[in-house]
PDB file of N, CA and C in Angstrom:
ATOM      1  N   UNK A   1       3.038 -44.245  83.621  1.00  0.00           N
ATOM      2  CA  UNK A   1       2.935 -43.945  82.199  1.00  0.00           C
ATOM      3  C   UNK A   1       4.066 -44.687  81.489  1.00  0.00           C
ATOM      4  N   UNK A   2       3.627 -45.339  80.186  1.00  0.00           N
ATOM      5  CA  UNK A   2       4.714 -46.117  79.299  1.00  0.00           C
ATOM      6  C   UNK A   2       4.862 -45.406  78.029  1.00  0.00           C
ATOM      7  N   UNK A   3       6.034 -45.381  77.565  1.00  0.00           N
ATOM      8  CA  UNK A   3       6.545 -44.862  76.542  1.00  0.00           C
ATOM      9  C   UNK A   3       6.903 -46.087  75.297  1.00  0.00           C
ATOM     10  N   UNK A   4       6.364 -46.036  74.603  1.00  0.00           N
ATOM     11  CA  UNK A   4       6.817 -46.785  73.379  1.00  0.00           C
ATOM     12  C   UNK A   4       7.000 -46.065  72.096  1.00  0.00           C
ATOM     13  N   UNK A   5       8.391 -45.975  71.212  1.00  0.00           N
ATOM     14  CA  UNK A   5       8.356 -45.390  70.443  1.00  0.00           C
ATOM     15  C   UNK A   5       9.657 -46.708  69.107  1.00  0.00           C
ATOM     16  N   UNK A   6       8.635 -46.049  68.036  1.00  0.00           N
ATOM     17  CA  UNK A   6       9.843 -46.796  66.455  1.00  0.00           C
ATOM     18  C   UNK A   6       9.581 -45.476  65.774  1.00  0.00           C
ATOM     19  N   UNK A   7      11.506 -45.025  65.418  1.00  0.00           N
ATOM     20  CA  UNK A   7      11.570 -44.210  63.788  1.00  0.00           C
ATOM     21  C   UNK A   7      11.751 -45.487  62.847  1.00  0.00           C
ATOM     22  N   UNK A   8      10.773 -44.978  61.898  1.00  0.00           N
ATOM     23  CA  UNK A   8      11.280 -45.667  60.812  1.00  0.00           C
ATOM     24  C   UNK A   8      11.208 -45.100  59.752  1.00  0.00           C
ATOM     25  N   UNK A   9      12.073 -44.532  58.640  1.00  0.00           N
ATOM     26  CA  UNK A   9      12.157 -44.027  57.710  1.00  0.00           C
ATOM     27  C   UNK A   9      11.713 -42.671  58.135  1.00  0.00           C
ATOM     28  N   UNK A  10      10.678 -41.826  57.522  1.00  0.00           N
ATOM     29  CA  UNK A  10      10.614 -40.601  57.790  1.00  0.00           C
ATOM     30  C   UNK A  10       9.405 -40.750  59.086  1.00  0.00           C
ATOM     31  N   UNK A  11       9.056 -41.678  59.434  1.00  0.00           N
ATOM     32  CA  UNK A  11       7.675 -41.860  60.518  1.00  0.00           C
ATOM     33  C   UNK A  11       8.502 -42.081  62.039  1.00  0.00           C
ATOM     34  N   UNK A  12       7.269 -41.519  62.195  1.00  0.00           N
ATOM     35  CA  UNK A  12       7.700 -41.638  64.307  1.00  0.00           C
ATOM     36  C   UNK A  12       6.598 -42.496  64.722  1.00  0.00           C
ATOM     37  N   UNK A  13       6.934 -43.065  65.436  1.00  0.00           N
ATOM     38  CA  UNK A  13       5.656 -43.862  66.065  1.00  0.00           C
ATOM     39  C   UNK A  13       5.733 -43.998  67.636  1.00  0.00           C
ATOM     40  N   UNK A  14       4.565 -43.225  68.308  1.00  0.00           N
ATOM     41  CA  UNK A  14       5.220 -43.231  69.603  1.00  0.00           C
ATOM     42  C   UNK A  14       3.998 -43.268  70.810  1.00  0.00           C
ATOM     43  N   UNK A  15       3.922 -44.338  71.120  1.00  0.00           N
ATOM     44  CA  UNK A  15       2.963 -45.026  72.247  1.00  0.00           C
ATOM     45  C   UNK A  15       2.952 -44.050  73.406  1.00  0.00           C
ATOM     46  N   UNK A  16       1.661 -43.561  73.790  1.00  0.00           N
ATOM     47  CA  UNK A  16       1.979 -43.332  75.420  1.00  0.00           C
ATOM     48  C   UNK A  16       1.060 -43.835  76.096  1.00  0.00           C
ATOM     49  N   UNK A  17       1.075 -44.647  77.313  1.00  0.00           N
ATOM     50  CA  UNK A  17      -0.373 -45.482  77.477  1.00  0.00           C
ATOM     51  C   UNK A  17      -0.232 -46.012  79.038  1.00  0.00           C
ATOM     52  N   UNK A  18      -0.541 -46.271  80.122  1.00  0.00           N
ATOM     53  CA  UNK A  18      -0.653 -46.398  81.179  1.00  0.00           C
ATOM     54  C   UNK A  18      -0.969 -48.244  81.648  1.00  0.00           C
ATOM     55  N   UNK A  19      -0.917 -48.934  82.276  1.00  0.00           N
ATOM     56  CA  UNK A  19      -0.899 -50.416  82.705  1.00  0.00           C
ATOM     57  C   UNK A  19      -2.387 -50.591  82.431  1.00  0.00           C
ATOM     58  N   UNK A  20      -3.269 -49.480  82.550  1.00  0.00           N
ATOM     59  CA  UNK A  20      -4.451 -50.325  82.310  1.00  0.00           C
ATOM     60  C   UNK A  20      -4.813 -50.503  80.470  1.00  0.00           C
ATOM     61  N   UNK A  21      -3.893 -49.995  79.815  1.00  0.00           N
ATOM     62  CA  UNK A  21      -4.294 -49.604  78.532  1.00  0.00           C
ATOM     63  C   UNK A  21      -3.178 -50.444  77.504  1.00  0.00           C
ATOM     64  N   UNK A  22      -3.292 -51.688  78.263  1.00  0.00           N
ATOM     65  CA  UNK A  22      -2.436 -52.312  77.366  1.00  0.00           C
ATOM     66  C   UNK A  22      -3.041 -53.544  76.214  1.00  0.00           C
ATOM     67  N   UNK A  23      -3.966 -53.648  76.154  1.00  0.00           N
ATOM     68  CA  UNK A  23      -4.774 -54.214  75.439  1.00  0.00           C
ATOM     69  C   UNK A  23      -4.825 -53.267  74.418  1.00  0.00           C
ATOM     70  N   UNK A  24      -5.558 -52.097  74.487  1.00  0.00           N
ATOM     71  CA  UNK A  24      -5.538 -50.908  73.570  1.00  0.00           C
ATOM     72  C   UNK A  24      -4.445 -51.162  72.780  1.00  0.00           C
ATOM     73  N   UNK A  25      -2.997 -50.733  73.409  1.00  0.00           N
ATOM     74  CA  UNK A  25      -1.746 -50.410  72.955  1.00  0.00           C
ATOM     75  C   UNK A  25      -1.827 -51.689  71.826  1.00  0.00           C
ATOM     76  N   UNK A  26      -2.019 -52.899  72.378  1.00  0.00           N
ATOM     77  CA  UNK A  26      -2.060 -54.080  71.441  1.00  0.00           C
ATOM     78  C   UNK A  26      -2.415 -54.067  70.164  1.00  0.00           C
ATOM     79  N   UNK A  27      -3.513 -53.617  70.229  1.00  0.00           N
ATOM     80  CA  UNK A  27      -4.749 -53.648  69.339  1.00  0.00           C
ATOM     81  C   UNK A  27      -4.588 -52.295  68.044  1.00  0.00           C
ATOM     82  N   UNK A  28      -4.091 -51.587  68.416  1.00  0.00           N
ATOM     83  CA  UNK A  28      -3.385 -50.322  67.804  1.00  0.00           C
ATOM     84  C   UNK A  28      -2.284 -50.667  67.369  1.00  0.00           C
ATOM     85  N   UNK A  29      -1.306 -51.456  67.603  1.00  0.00           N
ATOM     86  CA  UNK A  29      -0.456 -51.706  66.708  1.00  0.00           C
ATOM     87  C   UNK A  29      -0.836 -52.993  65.558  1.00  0.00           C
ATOM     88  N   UNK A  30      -1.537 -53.747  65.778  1.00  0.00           N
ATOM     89  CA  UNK A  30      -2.029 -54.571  64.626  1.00  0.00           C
ATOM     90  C   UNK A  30      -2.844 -54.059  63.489  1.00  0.00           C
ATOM     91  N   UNK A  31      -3.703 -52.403  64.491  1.00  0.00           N
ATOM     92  CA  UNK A  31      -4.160 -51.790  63.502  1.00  0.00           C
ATOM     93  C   UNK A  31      -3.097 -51.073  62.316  1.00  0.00           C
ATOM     94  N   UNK A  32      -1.813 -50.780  63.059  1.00  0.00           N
ATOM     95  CA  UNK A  32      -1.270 -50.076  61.870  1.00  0.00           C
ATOM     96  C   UNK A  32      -0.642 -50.783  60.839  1.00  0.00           C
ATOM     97  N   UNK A  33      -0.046 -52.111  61.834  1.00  0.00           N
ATOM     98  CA  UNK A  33       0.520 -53.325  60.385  1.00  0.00           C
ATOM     99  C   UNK A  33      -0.445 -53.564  59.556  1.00  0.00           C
ATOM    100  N   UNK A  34      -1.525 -53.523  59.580  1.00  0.00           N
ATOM    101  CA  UNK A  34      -2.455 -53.921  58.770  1.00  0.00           C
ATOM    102  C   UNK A  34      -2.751 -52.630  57.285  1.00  0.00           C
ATOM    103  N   UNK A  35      -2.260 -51.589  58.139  1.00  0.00           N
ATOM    104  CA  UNK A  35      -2.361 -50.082  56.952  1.00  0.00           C
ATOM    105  C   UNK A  35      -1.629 -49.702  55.983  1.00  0.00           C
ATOM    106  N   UNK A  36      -1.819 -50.291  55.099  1.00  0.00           N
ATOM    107  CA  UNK A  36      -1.191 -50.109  53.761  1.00  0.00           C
ATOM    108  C   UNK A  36      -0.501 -48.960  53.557  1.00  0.00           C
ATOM    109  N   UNK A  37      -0.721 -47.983  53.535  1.00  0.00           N
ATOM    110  CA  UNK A  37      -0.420 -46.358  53.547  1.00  0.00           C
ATOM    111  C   UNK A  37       0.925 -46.692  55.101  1.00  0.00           C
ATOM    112  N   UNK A  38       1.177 -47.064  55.663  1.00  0.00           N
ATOM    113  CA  UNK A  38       1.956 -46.732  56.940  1.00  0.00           C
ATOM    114  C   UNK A  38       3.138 -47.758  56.692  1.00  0.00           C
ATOM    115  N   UNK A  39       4.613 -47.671  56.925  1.00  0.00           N
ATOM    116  CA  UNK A  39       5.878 -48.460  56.461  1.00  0.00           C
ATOM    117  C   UNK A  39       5.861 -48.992  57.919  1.00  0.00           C
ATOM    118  N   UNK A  40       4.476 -48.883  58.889  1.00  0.00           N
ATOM    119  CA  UNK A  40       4.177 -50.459  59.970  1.00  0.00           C
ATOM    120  C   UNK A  40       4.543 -51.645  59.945  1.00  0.00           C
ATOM    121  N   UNK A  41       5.408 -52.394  59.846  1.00  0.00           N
ATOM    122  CA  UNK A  41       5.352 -53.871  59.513  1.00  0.00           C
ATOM    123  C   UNK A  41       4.331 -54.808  60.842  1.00  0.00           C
ATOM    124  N   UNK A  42       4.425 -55.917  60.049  1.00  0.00           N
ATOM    125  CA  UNK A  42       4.065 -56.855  60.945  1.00  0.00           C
ATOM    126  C   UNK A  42       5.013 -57.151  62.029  1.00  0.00           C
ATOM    127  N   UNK A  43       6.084 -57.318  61.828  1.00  0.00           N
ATOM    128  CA  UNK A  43       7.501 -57.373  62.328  1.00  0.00           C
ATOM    129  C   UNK A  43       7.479 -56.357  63.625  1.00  0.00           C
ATOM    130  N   UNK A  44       7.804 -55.307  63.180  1.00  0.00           N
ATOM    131  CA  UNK A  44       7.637 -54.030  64.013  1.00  0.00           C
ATOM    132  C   UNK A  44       6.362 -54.090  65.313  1.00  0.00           C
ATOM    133  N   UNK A  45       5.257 -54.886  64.833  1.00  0.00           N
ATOM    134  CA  UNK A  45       4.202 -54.770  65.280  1.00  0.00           C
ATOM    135  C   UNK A  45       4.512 -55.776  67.005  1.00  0.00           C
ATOM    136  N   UNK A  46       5.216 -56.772  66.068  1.00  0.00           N
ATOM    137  CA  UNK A  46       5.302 -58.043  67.219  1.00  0.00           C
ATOM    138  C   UNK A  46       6.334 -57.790  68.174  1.00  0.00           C
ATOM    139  N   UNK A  47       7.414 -56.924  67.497  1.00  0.00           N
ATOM    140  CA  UNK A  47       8.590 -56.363  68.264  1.00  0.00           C
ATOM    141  C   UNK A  47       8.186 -55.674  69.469  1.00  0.00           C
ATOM    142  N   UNK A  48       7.416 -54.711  69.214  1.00  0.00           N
ATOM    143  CA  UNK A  48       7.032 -53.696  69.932  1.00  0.00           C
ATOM    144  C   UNK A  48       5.903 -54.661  71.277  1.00  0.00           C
ATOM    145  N   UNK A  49       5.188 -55.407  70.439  1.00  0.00           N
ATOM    146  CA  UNK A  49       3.853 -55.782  71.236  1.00  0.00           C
ATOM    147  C   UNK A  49       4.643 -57.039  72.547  1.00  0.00           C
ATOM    148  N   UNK A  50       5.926 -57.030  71.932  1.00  0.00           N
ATOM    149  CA  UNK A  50       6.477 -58.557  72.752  1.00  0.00           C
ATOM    150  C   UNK A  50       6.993 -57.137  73.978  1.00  0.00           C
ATOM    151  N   UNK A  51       7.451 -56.149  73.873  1.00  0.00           N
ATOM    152  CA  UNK A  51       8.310 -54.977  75.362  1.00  0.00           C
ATOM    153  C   UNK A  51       6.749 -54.972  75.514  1.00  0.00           C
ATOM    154  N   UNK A  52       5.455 -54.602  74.677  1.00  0.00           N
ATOM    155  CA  UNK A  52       4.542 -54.299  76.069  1.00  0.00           C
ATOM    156  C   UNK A  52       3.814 -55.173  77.038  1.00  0.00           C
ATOM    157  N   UNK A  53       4.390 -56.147  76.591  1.00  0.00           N
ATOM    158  CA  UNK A  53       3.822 -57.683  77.058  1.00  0.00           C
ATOM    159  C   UNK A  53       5.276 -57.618  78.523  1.00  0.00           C
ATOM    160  N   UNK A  54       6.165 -57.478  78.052  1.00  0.00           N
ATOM    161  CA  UNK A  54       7.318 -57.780  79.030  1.00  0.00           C
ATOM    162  C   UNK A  54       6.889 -56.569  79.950  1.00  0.00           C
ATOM    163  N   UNK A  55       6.770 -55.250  79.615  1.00  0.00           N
ATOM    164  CA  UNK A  55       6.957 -53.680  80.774  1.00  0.00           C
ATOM    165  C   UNK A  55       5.535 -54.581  81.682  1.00  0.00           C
ATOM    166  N   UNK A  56       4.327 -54.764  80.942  1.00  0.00           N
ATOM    167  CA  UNK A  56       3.384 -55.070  81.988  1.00  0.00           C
ATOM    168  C   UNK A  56       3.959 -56.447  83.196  1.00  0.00           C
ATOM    169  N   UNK A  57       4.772 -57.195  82.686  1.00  0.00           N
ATOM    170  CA  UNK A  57       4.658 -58.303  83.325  1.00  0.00           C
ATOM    171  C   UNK A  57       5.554 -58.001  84.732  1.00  0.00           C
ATOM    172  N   UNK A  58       6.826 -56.915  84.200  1.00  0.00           N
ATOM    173  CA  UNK A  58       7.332 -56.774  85.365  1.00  0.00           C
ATOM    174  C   UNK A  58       6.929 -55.128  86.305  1.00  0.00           C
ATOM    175  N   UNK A  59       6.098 -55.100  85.690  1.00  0.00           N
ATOM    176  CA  UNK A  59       4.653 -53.841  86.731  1.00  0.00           C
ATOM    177  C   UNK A  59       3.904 -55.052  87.623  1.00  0.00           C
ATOM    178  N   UNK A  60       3.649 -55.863  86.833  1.00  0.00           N
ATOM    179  CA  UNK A  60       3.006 -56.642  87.838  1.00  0.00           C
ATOM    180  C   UNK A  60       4.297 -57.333  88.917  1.00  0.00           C
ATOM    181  N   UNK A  61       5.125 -58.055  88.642  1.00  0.00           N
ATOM    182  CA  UNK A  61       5.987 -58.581  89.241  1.00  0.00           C
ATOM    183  C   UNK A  61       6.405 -57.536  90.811  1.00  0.00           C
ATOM    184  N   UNK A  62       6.645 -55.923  90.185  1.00  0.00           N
ATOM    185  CA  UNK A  62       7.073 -55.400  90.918  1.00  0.00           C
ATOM    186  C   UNK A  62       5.681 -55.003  92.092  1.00  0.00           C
ATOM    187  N   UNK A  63       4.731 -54.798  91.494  1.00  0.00           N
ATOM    188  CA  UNK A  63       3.587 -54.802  92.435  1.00  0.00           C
ATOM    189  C   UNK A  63       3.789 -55.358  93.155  1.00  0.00           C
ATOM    190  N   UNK A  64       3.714 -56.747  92.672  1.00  0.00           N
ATOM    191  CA  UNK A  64       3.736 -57.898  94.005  1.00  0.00           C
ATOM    192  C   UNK A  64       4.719 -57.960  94.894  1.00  0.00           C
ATOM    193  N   UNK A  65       5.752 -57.298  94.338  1.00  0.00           N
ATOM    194  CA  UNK A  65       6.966 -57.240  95.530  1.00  0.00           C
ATOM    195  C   UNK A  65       6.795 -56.224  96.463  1.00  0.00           C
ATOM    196  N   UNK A  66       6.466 -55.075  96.072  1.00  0.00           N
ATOM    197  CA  UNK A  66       5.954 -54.186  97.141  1.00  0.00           C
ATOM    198  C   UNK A  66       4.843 -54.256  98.045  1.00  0.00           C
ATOM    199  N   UNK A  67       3.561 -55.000  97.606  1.00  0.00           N
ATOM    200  CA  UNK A  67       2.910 -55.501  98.437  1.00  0.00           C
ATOM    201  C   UNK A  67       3.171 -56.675  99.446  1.00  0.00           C
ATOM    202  N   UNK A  68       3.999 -57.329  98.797  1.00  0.00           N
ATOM    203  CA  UNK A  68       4.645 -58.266  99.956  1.00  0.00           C
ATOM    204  C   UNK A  68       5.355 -57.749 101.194  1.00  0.00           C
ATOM    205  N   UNK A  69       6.087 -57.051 100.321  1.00  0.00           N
ATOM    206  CA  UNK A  69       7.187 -55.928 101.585  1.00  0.00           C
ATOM    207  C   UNK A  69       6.251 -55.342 102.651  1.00  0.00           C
ATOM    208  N   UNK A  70       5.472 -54.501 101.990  1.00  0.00           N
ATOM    209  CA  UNK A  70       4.374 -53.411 102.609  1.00  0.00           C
ATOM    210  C   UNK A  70       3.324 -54.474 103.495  1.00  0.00           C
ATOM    211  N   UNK A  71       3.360 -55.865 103.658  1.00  0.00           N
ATOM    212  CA  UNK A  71       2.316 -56.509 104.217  1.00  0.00           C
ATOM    213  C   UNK A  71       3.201 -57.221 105.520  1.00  0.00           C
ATOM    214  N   UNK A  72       4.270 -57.012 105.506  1.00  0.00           N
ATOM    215  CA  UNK A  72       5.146 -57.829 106.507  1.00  0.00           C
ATOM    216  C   UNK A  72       6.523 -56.612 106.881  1.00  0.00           C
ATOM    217  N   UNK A  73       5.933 -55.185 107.450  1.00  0.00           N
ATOM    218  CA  UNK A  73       7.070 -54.501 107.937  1.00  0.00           C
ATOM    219  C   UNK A  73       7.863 -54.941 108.376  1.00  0.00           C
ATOM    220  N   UNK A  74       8.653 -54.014 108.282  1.00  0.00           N
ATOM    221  CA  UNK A  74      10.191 -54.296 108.978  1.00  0.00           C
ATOM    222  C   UNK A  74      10.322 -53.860 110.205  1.00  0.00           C
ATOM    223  N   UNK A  75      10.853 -54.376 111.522  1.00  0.00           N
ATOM    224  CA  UNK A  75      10.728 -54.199 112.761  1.00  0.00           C
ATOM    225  C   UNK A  75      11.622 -52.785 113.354  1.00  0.00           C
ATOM    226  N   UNK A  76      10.919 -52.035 114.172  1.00  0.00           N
ATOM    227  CA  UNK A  76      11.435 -51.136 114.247  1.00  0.00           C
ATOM    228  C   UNK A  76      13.148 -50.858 114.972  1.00  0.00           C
ATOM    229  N   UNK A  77      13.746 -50.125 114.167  1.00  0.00           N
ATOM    230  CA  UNK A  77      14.959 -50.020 115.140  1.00  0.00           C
ATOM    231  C   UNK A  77      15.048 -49.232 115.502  1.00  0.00           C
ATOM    232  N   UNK A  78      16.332 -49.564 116.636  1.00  0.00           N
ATOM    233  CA  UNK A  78      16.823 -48.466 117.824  1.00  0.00           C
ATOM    234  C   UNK A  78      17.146 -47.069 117.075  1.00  0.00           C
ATOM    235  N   UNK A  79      18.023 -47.325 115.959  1.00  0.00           N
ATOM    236  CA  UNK A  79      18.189 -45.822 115.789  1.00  0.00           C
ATOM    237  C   UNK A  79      17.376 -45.281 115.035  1.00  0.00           C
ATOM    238  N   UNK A  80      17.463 -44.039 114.246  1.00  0.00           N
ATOM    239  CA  UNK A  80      16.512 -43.435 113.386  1.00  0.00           C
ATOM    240  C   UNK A  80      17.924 -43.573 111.963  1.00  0.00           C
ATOM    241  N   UNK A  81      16.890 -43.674 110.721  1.00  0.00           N
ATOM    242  CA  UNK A  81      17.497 -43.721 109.723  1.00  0.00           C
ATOM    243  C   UNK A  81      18.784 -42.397 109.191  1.00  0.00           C
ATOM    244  N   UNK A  82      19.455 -42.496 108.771  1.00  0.00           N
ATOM    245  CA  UNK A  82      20.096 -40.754 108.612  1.00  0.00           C
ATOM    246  C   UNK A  82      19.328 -40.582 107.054  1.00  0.00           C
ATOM    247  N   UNK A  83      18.608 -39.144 107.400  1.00  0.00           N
ATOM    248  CA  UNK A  83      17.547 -38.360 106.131  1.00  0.00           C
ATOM    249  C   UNK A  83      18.477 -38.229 105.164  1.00  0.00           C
ATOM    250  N   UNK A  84      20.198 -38.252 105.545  1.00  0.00           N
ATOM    251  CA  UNK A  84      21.300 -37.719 104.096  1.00  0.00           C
ATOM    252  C   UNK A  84      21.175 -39.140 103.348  1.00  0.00           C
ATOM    253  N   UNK A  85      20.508 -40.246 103.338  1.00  0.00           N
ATOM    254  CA  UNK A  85      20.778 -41.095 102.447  1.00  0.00           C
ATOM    255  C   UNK A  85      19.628 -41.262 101.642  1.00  0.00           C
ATOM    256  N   UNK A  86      19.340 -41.389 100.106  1.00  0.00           N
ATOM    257  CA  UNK A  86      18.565 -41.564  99.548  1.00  0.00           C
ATOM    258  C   UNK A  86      18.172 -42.944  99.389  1.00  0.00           C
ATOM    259  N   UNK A  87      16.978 -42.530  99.045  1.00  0.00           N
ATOM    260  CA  UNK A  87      16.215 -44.451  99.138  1.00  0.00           C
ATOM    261  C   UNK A  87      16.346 -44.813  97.694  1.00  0.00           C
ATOM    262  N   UNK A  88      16.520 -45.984  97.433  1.00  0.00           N
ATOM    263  CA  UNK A  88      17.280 -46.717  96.231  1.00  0.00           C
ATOM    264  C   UNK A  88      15.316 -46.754  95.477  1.00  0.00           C
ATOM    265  N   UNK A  89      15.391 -46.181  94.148  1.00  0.00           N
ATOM    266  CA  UNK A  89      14.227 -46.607  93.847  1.00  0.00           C
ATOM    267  C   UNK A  89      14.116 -47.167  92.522  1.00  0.00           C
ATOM    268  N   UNK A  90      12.967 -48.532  92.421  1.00  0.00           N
ATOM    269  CA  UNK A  90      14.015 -49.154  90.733  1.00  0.00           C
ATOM    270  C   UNK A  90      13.501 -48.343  89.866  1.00  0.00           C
ATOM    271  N   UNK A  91      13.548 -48.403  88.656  1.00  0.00           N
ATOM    272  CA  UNK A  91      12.940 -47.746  87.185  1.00  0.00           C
ATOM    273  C   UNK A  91      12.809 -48.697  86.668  1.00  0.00           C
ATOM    274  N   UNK A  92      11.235 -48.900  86.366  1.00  0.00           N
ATOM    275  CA  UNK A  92      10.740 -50.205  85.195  1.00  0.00           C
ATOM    276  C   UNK A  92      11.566 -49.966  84.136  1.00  0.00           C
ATOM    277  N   UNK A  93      11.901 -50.777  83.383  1.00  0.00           N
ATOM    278  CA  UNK A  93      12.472 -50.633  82.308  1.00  0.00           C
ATOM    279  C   UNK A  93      13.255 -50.470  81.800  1.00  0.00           C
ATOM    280  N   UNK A  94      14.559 -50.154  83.060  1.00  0.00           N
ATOM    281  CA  UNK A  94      15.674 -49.661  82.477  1.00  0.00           C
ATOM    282  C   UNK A  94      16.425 -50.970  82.892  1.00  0.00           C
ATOM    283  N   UNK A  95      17.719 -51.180  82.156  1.00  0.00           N
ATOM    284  CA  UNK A  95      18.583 -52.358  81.921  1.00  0.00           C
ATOM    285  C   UNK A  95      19.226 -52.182  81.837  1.00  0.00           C
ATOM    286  N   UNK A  96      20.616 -52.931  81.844  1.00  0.00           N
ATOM    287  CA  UNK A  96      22.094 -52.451  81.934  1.00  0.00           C
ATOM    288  C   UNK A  96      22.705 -53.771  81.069  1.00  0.00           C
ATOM    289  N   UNK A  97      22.807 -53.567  80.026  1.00  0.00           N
ATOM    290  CA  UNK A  97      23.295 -54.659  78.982  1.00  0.00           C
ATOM    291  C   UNK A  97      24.871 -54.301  79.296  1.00  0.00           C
ATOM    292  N   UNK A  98      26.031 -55.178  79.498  1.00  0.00           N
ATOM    293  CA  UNK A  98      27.338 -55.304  79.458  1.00  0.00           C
ATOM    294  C   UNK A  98      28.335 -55.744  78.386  1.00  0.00           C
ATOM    295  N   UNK A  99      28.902 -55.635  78.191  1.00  0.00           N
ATOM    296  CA  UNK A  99      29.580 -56.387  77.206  1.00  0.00           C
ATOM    297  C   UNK A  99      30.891 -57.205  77.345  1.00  0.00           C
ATOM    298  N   UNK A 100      30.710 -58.402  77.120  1.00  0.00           N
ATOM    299  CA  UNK A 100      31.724 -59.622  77.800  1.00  0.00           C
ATOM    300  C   UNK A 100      31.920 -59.819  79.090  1.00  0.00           C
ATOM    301  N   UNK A 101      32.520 -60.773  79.509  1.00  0.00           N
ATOM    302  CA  UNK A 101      32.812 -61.297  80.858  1.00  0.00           C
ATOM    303  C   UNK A 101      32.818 -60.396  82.568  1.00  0.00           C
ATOM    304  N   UNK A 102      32.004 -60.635  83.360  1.00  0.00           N
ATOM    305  CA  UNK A 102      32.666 -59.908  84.404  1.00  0.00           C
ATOM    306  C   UNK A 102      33.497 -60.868  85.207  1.00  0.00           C
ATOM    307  N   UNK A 103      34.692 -59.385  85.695  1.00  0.00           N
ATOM    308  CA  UNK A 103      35.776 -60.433  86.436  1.00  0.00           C
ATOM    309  C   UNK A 103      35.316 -61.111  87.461  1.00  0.00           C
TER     310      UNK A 103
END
């Protein structure tokens, strides 16, 4: 499930829509720039439509990495894993913007 949301002025605008429903999502936001009655811009429209263009691309990206993984196991080892460690798992979407130089 994807979350897309703009406040703007007193309006909320807030996407919820799944990988197969991204055409929809598209198509719904051109509908609202287009609505006179709604402080939608065109702007807003392309902003938004350029993250659902990016969240799908790296759903797909990450697909493909897991199917790659999942098609060429990893060989078994001698020991057994220890259950106290958690498995690292990514989150589409999340980013870690920094600010200035790392040492």
């Amino acid at each position: 499930m994807n979350v897309l949301a703009l406040v703007k002025n007193s309006e909320r605008y807030v996407f919820l829509y799944d990988d197969d429903s991204t055409e929809a999502v598209l198509q719904k936001l051109g509908q609202y720039a287009a609505d006179k009655d709604l402080s939608f811009s065109w702007y807003d429209a392309a902003v938004l439509s350029q993250k659902v263009r990016r969240l799908k691309e790296e759903a797909v990206t990450e697909k493909s990495a897991v199917s790659s993984t999942s098609s060429h196991p990893a060989p078994a080892a001698s020991h057994p894993a220890p259950e106290s460690v958690p498995e690292s798992v990514p989150l589409p979407g999340l980013r870690f913007r920094g600010i200035g130089r790392m040492p």
